[in-house]
N, C-alpha and C. Protein backbone atom coordinates (compact mmCIF):
# COMPACT_ATOMS: atom_id res chain seq x y z
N UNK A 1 9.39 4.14 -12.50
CA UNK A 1 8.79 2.93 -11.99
C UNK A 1 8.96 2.88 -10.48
N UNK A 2 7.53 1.92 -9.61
CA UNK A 2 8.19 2.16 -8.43
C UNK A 2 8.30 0.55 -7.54
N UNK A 3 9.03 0.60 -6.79
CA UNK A 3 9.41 -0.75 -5.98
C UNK A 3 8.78 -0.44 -4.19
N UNK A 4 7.91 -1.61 -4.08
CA UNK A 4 7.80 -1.23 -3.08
C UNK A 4 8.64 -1.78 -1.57
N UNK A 5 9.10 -1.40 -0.87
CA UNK A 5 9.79 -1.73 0.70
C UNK A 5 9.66 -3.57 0.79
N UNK A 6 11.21 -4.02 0.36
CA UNK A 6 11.11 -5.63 1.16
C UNK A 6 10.45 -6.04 2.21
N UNK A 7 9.71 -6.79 1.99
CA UNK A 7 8.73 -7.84 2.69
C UNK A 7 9.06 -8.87 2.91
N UNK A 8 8.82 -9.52 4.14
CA UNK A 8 9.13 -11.43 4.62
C UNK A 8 8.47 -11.95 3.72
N UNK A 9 9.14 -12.95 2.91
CA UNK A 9 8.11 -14.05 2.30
C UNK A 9 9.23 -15.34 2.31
N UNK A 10 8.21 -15.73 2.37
CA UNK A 10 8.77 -17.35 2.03
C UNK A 10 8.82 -17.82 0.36
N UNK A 11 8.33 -17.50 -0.34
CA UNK A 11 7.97 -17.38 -1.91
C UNK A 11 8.92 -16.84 -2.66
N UNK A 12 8.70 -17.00 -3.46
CA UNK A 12 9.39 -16.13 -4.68
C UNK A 12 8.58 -14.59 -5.10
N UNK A 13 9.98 -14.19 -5.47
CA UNK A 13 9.18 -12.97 -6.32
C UNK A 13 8.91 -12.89 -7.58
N UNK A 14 7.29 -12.31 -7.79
CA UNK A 14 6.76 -12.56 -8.91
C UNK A 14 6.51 -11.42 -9.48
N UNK A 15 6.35 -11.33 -10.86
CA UNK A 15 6.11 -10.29 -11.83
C UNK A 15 5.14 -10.44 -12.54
N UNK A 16 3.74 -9.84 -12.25
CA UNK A 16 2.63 -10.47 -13.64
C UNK A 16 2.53 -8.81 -14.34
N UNK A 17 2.76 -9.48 -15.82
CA UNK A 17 2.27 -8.16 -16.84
C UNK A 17 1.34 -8.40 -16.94
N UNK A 18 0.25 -7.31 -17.25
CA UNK A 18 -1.44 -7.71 -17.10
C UNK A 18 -1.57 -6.33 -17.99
N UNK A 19 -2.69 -7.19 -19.16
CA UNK A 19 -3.21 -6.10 -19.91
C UNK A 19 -4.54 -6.82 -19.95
N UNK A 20 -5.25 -5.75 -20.71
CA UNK A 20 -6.79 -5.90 -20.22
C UNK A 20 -6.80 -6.95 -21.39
N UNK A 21 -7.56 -8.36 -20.85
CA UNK A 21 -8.28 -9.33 -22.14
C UNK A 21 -8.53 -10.51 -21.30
N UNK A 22 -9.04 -11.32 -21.84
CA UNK A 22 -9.76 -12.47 -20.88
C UNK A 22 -8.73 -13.27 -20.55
N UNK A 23 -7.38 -13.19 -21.17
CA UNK A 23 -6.54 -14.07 -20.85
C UNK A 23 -5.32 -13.25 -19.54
N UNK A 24 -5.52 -12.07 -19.84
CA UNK A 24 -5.16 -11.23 -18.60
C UNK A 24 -5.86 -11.46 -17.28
N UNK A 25 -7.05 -11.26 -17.51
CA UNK A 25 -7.82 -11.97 -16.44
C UNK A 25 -7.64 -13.13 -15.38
N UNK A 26 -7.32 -14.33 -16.71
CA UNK A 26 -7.40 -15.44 -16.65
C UNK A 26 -5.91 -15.34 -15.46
N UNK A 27 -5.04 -14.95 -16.04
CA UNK A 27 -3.41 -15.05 -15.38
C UNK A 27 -3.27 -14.20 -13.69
N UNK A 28 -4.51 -13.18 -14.28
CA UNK A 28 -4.23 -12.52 -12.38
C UNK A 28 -5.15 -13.27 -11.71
N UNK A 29 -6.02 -13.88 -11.98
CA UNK A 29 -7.05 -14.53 -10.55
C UNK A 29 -5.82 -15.90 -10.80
N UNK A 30 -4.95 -16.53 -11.87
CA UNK A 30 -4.48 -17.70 -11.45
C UNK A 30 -2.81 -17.18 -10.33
N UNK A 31 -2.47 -16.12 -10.64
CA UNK A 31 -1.53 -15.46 -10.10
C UNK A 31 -1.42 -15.45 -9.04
N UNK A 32 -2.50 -14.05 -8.35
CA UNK A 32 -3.08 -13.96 -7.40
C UNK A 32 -3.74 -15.11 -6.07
N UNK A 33 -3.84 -16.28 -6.74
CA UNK A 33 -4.19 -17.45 -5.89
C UNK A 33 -2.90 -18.08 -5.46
N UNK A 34 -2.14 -18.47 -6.38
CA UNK A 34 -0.84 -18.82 -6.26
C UNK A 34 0.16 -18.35 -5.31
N UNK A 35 0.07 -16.45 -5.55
CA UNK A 35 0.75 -16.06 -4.28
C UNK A 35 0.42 -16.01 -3.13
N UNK A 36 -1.18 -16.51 -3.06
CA UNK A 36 -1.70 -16.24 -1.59
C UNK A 36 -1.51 -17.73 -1.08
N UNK A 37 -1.14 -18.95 -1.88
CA UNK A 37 -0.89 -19.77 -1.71
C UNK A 37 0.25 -20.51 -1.14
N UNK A 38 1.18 -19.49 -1.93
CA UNK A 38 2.89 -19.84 -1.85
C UNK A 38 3.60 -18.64 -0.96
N UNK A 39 2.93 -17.72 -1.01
CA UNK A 39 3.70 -16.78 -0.12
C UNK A 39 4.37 -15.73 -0.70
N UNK A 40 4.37 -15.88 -2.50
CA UNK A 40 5.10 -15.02 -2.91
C UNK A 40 5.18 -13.71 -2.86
N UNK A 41 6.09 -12.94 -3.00
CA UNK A 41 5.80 -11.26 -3.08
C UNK A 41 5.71 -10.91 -4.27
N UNK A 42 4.06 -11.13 -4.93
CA UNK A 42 3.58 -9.98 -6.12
C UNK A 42 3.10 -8.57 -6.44
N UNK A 43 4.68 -8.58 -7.81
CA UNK A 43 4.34 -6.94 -8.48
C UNK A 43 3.49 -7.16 -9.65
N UNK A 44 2.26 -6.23 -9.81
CA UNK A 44 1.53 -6.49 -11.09
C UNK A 44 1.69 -5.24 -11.69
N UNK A 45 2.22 -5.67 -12.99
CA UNK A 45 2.51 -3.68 -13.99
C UNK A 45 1.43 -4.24 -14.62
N UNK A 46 0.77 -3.09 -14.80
CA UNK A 46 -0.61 -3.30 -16.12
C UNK A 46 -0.43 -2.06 -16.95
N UNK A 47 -1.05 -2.17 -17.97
CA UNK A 47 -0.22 -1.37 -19.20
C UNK A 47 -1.50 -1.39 -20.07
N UNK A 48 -1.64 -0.78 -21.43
CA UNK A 48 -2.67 -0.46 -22.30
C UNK A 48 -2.85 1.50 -22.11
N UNK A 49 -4.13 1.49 -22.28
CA UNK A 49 -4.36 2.74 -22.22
C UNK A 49 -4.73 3.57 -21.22
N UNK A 50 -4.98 4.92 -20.84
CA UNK A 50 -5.20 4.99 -19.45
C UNK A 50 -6.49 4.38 -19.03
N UNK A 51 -7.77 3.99 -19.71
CA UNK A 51 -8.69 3.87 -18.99
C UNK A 51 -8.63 2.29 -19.05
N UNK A 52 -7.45 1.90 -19.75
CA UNK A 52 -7.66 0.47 -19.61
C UNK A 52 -7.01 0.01 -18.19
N UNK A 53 -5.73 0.67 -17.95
CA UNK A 53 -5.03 0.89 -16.53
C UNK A 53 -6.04 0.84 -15.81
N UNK A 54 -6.59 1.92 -15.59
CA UNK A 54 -7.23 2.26 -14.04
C UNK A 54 -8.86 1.05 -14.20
N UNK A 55 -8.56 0.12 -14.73
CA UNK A 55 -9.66 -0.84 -14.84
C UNK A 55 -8.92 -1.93 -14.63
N UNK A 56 -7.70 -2.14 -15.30
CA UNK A 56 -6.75 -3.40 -14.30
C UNK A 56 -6.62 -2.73 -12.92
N UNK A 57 -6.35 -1.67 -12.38
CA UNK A 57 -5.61 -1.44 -10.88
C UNK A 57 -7.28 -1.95 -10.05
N UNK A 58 -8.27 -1.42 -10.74
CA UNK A 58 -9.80 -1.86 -9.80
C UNK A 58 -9.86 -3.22 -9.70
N UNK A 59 -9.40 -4.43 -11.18
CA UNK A 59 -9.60 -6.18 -11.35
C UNK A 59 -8.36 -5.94 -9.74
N UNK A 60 -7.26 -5.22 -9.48
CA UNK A 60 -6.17 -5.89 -8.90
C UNK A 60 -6.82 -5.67 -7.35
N UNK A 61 -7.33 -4.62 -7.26
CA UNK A 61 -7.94 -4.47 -5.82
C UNK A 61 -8.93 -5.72 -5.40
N UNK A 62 -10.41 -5.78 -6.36
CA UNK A 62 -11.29 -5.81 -5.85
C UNK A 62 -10.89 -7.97 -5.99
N UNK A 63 -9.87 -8.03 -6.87
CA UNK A 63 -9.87 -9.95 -6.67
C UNK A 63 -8.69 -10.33 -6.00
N UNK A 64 -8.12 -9.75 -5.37
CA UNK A 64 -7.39 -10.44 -4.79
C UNK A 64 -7.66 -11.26 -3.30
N UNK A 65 -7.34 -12.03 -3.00
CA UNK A 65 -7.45 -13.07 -1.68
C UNK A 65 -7.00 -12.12 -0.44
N UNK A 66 -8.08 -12.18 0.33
CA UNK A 66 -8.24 -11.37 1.89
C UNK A 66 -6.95 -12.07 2.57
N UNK A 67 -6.60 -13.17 1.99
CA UNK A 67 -5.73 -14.16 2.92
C UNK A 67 -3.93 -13.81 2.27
N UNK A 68 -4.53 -13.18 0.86
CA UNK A 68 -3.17 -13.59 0.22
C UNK A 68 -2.12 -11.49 0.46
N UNK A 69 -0.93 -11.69 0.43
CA UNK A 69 -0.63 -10.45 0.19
C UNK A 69 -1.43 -9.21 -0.45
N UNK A 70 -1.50 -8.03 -0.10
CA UNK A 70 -1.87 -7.16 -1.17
C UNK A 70 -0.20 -6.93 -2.25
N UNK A 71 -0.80 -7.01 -3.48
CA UNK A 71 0.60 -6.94 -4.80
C UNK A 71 1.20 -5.57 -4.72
N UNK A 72 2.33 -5.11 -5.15
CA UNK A 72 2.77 -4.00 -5.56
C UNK A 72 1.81 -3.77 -7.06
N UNK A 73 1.81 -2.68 -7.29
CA UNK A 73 0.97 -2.41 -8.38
C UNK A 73 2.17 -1.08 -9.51
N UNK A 74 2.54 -1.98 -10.53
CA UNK A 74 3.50 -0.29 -11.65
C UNK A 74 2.59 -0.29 -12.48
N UNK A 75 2.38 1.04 -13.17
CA UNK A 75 1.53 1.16 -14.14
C UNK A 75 3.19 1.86 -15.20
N UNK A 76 2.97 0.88 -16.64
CA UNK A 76 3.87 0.77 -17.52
C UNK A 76 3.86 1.88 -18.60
N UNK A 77 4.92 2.68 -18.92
CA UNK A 77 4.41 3.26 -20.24
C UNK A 77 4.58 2.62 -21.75
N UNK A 78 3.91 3.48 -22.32
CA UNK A 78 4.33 2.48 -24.48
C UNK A 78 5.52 2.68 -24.23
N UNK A 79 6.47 1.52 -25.05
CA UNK A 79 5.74 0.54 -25.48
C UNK A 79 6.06 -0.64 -24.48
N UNK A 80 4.66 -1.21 -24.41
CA UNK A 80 4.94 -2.58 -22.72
C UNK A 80 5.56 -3.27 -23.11
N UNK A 81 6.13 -3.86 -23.70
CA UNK A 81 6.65 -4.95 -24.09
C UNK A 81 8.16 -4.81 -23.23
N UNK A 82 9.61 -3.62 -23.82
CA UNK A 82 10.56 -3.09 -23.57
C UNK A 82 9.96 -2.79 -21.98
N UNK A 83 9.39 -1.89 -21.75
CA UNK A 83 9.57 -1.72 -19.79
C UNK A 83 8.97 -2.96 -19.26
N UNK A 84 8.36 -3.96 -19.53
CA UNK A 84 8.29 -4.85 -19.12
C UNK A 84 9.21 -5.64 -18.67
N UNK A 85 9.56 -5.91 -20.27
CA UNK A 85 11.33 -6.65 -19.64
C UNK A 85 12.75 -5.96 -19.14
N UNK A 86 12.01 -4.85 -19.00
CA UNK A 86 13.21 -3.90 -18.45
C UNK A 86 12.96 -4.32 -16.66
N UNK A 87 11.67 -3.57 -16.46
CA UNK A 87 11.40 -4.03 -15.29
C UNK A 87 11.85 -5.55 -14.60
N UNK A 88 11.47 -6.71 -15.68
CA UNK A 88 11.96 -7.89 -14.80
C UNK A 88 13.31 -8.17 -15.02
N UNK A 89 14.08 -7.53 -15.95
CA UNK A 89 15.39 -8.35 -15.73
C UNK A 89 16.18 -7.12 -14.88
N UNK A 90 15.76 -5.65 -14.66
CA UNK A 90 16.45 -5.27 -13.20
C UNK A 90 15.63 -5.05 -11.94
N UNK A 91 14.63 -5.94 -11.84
CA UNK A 91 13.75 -5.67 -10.42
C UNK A 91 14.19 -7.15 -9.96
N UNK A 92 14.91 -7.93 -9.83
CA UNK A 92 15.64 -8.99 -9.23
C UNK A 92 14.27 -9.85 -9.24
N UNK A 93 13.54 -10.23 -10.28
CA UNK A 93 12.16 -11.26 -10.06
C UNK A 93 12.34 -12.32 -10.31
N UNK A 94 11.96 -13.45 -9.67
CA UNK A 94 12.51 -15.16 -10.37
C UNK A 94 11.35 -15.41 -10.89
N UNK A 95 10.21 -14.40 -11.24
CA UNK A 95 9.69 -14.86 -12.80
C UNK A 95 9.06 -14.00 -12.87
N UNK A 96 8.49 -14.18 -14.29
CA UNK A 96 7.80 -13.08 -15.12
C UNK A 96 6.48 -14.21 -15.41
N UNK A 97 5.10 -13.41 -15.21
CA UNK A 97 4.01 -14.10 -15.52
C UNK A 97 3.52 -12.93 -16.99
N UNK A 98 3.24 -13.74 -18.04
CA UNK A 98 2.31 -12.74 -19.24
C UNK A 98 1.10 -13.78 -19.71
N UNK A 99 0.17 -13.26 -19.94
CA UNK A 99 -0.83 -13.52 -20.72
C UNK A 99 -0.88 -13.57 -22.08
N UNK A 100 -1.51 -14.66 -22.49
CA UNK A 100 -1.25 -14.23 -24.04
C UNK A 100 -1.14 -15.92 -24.92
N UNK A 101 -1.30 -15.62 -25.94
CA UNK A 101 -1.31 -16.99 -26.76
C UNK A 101 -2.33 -17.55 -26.79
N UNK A 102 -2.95 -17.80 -27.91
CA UNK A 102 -3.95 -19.15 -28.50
C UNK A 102 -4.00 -19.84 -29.33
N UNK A 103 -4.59 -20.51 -29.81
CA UNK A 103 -4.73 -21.38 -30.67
C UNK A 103 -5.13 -20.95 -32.31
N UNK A 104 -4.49 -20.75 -33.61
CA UNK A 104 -5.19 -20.83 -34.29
C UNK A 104 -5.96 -21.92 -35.00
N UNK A 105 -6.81 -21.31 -35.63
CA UNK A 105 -7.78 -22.33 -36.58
C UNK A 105 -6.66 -24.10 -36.71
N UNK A 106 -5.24 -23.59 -37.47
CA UNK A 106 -4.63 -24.71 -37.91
C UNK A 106 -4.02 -25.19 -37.10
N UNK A 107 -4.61 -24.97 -34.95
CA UNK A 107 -3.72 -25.34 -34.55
C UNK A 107 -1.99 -24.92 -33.66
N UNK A 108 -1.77 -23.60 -34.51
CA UNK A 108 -0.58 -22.77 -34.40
C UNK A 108 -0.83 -21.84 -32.95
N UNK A 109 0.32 -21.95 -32.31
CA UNK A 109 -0.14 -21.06 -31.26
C UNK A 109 0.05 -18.97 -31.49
N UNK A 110 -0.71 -18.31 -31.30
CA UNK A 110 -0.39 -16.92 -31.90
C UNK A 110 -0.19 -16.29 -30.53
N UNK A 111 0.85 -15.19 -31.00
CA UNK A 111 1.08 -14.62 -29.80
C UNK A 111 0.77 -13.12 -29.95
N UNK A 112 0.58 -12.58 -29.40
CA UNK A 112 0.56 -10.81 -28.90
C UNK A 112 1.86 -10.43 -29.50
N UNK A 113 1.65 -8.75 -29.50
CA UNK A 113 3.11 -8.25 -29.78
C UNK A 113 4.00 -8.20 -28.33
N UNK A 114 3.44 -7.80 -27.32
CA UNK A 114 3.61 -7.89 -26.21
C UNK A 114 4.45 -9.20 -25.73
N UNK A 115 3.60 -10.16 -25.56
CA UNK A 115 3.81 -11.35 -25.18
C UNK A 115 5.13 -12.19 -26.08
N UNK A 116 5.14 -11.88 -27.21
CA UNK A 116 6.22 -12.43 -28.32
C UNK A 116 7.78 -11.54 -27.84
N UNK A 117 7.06 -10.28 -27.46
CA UNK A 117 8.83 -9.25 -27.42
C UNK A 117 8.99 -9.96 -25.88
N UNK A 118 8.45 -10.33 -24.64
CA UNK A 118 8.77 -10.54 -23.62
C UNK A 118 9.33 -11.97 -23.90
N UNK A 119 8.83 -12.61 -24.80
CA UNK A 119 9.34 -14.00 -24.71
C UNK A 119 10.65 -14.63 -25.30
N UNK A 120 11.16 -13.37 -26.47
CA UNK A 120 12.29 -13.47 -27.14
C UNK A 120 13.62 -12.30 -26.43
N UNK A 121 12.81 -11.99 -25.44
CA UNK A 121 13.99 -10.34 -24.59
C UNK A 121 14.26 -10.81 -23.56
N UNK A 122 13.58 -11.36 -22.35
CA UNK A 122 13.48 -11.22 -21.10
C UNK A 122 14.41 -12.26 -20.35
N UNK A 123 15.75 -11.69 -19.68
CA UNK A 123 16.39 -13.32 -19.27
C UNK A 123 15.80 -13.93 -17.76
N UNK A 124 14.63 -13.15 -17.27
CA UNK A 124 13.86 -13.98 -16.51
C UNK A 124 13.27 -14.84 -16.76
N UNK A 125 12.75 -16.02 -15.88
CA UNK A 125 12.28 -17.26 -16.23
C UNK A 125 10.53 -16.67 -16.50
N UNK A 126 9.78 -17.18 -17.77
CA UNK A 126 8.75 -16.73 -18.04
C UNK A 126 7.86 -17.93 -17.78
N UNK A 127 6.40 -17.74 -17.16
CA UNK A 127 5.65 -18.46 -17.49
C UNK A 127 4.20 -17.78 -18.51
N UNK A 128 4.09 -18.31 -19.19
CA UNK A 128 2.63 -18.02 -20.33
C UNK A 128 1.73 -18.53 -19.61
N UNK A 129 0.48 -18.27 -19.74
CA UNK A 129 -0.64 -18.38 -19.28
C UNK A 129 -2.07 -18.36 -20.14
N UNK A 130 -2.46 -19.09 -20.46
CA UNK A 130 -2.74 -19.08 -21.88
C UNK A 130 -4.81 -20.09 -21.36
């Protein structure tokens, strides 16, 4: 995995896991605004398959804010869930952003396998994004 060279920020440091789905989506353009907002220093690991990777690293280039940081970018191996939360509980991050969760039919919220192992492992502070 790689870390890139401390940077001035005024922000926090952030961690978004990003896998390809509309709710992945949904979490890096809300991410991505946020840090260009707040100042934070964002790492985005994206994970899935290789061609799903090199289609998050293009969403991470081509949307991010001219104004806001460019992110560190890790690309994760199987299974994401474990280097995920490996990554945030020793990359010193005061949070972890994941995608994931909806609604079923009755109401119930469902989670990813992903999103469920980060949420029951990780002793960083998590936010869902849903």
């Amino acid at each position: 995995m790689l870390f890139a060279a401390a940077r001035q920020s005024t922000g926090m440091k952030v961690l978004l896991g990003l896998a390809e789905s509309e709710f992945g989506y949904r979490a890096l353009e809300e991410t991505l605004e946020r840090a260009a907002e707040a100042g934070d220093d964002l790492t985005v690991a994206v994970y899935g398959s290789a061609d799903e990777r090199a289609g998050l690293l293009d969403a991470v280039r081509t949307r991010r804010s001219p104004e806001g940081p460019e992110p560190d970018v890790v690309e994760l191996e199987e299974p994401a869930g474990p280097a995920l939360v490996e990554l945030a509980d020793t990359g010193d991050f005061d949070r972890l952003v994941i995608a994931g969760g909806y609604r079923s039919p009755m109401g119930k919220i469902q989670l990813g396998e992903v999103a469920e192992f980060v949420l029951t492992n990780a002793q960083t502070s998590i936010t869902l994004v849903r």
